[in-house]
Protein backbone atom coordinates (compact mmCIF):
# COMPACT_ATOMS: atom_id res chain seq x y z
CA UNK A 1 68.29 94.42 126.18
CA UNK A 2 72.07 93.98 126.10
CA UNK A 3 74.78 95.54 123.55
CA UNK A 4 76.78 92.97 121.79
CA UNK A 5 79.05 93.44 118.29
CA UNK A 6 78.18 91.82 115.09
CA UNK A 7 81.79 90.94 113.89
CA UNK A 8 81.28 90.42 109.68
CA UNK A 9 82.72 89.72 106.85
CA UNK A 10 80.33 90.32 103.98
CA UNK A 11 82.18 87.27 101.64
CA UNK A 12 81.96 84.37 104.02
CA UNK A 13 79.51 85.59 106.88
CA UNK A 14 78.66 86.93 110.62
CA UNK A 15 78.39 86.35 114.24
CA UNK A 16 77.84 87.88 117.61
CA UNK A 17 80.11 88.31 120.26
CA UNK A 18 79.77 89.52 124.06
CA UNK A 19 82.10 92.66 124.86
CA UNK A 20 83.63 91.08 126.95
CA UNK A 21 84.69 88.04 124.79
CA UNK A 22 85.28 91.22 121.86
CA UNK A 23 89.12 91.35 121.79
CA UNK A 24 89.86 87.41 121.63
CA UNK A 25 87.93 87.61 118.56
CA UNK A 26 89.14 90.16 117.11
CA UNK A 27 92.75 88.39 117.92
CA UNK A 28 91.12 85.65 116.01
CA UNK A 29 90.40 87.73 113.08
CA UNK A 30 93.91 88.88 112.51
CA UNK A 31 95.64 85.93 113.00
CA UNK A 32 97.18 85.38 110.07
CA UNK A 33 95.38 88.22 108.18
CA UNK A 34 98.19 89.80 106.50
CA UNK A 35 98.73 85.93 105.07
CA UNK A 36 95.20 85.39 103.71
CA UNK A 37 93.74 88.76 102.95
CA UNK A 38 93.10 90.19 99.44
CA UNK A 39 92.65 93.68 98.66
CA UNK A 40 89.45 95.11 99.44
CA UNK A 41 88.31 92.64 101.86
CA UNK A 42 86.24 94.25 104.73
CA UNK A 43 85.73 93.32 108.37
CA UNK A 44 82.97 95.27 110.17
CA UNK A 45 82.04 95.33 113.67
CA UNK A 46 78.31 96.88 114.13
CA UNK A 47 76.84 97.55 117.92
CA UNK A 48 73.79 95.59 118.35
CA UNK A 49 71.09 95.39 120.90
CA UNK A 50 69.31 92.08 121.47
CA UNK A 51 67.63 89.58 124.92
CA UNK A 52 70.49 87.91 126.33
CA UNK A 53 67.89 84.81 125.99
CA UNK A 54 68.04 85.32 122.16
CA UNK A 55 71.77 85.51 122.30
CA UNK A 56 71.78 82.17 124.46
CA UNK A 57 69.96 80.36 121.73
CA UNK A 58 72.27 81.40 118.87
CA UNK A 59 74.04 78.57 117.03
CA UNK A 60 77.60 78.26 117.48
CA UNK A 61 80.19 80.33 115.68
CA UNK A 62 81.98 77.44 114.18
CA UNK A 63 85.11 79.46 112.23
CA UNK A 64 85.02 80.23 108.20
């Protein structure tokens, strides 16, 4: 099993990201944030363990 982070936002969705690809999305996720974001809006990042196989055959993150 490898560690990967759940990157979510509970009013539009989730996906999975490698560590290694961790801070471009998080780049991603704050472009333009202070422009967009409401008050109370959360963004969580959650360790997960799954088969690199399984992570292989996720769909692709597509944006919001």
């Amino acid at each position: 099993m490898k560690k990967y982070v759940r990157i979510e936002r509970p009013e539009v969705g989730s996906y999975i990201e490698k560590f290694s690809n961790l801070m471009s999305a998080l780049a991603a996720e704050f472009d333009g944030l202070e422009k967009y974001a409401e008050v109370g809006d959360i963004i969580t990042l959650q360790v997960i363990e799954m088969e690199e196989e399984d992570y292989n055959n996720l769909p692709e993150f597509e944006g919001w």
